[in-house]
Protein backbone atom coordinates (compact mmCIF):
# COMPACT_ATOMS: atom_id res chain seq x y z
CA UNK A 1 -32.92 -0.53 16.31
CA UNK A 2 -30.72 0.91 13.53
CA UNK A 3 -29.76 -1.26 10.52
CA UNK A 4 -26.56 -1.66 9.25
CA UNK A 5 -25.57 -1.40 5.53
CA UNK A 6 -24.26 -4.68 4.11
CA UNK A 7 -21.77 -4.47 2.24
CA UNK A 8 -22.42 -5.65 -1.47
CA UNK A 9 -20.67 -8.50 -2.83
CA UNK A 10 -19.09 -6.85 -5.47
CA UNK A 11 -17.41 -4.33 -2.47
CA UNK A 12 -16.72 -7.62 -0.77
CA UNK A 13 -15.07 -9.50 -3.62
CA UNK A 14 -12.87 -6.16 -3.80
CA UNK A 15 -12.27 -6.33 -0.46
CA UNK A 16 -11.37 -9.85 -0.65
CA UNK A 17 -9.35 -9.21 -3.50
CA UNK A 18 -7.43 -6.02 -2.07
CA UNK A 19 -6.66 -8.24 1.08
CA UNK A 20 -5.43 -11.09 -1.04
CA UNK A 21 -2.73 -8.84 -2.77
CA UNK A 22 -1.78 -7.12 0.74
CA UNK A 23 -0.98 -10.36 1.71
CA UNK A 24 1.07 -11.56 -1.26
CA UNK A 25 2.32 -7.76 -1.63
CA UNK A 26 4.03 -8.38 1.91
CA UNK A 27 5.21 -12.08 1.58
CA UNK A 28 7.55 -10.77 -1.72
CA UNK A 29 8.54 -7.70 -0.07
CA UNK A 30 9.57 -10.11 2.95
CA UNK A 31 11.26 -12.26 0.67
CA UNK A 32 12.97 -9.64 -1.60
CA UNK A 33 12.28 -5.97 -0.35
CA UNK A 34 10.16 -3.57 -1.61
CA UNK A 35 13.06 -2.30 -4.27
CA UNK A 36 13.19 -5.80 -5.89
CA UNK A 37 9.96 -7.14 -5.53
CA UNK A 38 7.86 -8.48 -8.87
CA UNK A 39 4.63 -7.85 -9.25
CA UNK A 40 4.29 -10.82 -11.55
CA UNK A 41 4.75 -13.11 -8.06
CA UNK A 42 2.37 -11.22 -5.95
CA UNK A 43 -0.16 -11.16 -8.71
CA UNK A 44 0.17 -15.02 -9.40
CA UNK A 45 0.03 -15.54 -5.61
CA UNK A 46 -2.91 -13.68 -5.08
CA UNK A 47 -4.90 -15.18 -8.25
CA UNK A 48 -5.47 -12.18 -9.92
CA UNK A 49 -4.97 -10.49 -13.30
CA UNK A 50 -1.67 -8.12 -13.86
CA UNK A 51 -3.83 -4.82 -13.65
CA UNK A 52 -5.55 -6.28 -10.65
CA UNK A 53 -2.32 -5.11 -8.83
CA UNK A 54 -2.54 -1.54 -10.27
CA UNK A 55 -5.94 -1.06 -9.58
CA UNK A 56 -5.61 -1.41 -5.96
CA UNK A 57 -2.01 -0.20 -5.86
CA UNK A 58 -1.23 2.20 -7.98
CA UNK A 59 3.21 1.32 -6.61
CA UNK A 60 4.00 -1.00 -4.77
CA UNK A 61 4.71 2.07 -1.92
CA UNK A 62 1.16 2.25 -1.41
CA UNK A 63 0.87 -1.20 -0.35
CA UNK A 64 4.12 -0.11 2.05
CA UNK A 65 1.66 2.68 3.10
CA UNK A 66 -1.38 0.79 4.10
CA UNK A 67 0.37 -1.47 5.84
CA UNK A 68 2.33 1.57 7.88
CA UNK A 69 -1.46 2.60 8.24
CA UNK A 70 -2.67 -0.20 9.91
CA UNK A 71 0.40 -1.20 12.14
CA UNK A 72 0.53 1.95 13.43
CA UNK A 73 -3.33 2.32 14.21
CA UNK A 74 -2.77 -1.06 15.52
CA UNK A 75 0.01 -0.10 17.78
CA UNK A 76 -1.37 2.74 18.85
CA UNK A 77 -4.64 0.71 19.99
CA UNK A 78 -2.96 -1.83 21.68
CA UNK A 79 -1.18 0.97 23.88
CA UNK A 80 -4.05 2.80 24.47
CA UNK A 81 -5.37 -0.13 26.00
CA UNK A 82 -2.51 -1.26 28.25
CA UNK A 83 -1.98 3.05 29.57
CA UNK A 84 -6.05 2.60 30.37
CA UNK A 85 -4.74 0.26 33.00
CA UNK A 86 -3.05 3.65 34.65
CA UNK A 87 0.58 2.26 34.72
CA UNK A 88 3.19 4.68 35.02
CA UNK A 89 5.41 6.62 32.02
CA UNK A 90 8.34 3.53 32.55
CA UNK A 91 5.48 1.00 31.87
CA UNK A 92 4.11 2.87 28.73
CA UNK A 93 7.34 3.02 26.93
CA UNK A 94 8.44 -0.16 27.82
CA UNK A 95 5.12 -1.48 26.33
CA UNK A 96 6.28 0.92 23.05
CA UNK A 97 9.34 -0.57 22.73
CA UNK A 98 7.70 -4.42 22.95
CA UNK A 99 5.07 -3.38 20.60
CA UNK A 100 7.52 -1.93 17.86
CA UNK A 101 10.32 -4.71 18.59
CA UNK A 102 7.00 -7.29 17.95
CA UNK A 103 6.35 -5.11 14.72
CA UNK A 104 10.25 -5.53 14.10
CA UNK A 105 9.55 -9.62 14.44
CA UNK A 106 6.59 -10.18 12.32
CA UNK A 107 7.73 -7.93 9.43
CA UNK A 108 11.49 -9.21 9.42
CA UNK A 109 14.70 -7.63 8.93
CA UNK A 110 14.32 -6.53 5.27
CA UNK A 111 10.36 -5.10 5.58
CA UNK A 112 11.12 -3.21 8.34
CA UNK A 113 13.53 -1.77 7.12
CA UNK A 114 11.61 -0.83 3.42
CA UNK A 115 8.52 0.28 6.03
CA UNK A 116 10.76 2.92 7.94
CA UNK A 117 12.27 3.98 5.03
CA UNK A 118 9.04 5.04 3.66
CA UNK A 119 8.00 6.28 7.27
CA UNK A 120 10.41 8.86 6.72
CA UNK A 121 10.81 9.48 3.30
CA UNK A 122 10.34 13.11 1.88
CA UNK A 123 8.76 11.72 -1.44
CA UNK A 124 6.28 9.25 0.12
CA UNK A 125 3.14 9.44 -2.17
CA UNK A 126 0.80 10.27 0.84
CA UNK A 127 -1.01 12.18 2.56
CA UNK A 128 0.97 13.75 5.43
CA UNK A 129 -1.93 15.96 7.33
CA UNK A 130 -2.79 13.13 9.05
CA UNK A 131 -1.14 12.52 12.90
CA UNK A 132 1.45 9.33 13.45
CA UNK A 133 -1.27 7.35 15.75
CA UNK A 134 1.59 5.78 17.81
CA UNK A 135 3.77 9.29 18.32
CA UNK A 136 -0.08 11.20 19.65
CA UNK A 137 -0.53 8.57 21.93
CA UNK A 138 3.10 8.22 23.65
CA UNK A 139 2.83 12.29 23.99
CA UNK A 140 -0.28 12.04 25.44
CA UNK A 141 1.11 9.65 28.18
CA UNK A 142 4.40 12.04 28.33
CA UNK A 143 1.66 14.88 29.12
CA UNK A 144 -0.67 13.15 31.75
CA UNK A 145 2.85 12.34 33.24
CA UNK A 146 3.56 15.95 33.24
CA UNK A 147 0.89 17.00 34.94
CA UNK A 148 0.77 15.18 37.54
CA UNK A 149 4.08 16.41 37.95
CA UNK A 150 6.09 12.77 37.28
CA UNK A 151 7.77 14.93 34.34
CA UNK A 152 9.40 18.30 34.11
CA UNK A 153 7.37 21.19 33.29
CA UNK A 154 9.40 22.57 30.36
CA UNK A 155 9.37 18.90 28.21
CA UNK A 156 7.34 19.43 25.11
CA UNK A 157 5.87 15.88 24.94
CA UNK A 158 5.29 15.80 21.27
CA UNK A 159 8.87 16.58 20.86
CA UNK A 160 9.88 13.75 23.45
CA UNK A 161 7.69 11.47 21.89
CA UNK A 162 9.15 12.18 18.49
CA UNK A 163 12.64 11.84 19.98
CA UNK A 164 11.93 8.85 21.63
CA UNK A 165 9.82 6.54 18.79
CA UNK A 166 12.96 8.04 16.40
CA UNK A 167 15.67 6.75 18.43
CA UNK A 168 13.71 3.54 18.81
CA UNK A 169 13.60 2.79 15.26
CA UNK A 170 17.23 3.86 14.31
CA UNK A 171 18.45 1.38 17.17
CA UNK A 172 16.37 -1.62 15.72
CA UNK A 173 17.00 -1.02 12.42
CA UNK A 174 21.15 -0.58 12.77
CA UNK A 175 21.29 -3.02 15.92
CA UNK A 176 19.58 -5.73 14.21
CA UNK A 177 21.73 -8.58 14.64
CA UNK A 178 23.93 -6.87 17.28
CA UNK A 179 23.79 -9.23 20.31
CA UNK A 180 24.16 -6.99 22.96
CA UNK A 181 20.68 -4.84 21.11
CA UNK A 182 18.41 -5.85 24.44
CA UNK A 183 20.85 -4.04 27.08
CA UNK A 184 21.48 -1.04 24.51
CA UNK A 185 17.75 -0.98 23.99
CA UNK A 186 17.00 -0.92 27.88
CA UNK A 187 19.80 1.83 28.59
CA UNK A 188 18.18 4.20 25.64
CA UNK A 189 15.02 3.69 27.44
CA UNK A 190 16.82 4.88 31.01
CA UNK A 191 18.12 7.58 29.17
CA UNK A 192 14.68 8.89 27.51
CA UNK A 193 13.35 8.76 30.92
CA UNK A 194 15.92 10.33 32.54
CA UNK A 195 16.36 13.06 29.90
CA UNK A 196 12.85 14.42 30.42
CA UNK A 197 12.67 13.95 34.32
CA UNK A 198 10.76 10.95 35.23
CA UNK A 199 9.91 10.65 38.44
């Protein structure tokens, strides 16, 4: 039987702690964006000192990036699960679209709009070697698609996905309080499918 290492309770006070600003970090940057948020609230909110903030944060960007971090390992999880179920390419970006339009939901208007903006910002403070979980996992359901032979042979399915989760996001963010968004969001999602040969 192995043992697993406690954590010590200074690591989980600073856990605690980090968690505690996350969540205060995103409640102001709900309220006022990312642009105009103040530190001073989220530290009062959170209990902690002024540097507290800067310790765990060195901008308030990073806290924009561990939250992109999480949501999209989160997404991409959730996914995962539901394509384990074998449901066809239709199914799997339908369940994309429900996942990002509940990201859309939870974060609001404002947020979602600060948290794409970082997404694809050429200046984000980060480190970009690392894969978009959500974009792997959609062209890995694009390529199992493909060969089985449900999608044309000459798609490039990190390309589609790309194409696809891009176009998702620009239509939620411009859309956002169009009321006709649903239908235009259903016909992009014909069109994807169409565009690389769905079967």
């Amino acid at each position: 039987m192995s043992v697993v290492d406690k954590p010590s309770a200074r690591e989980t006070k600073r856990l605690q702690t980090r968690e505690r600003l996350m969540g205060a970090a995103i409640a102001e940057f709900k309220r006022a964006g990312m642009a105009e948020a103040d530190v001073g609230a989220i530290v009062t909110a959170a209990g902690v000192a002024h540097g507290t903030f800067f310790f765990h944060f060195p901008t308030k960007e990073h806290v924009l990036l561990e939250l992109e971090q999480r949501e999209e390992e989160r997404i991409a999880k959730q996914l995962a699960r539901s394509t384990g179920s074998k449901q066809d390419l239709s199914s799997t970006l339908e369940e994309a679209v429900r996942l990002v339009m509940g990201l859309e939901r939870r974060l609001g208007a404002v947020l979602f709009k600060d948290f794409l903006a970082l997404h694809f910002s050429q200046t984000r403070p980060a480190d970009e070697s690392r894969q978009h979980p959500v974009i792997v996992e959609v062209a890995q359901e694009i390529e199992h698609a493909q060969k089985q032979g449900r999608v044309d042979r000459d798609v490039n399915p990190m390309n589609s996905a790309v194409f696809f989760l891009l176009g998702l996001y620009a239509l939620l963010t411009t859309t956002h309080d169009w009321p006709g968004q649903n239908e235009m969001i259903d016909d992009y999602l014909t069109r994807t499918l169409r565009s690389i040969g769905v079967r």
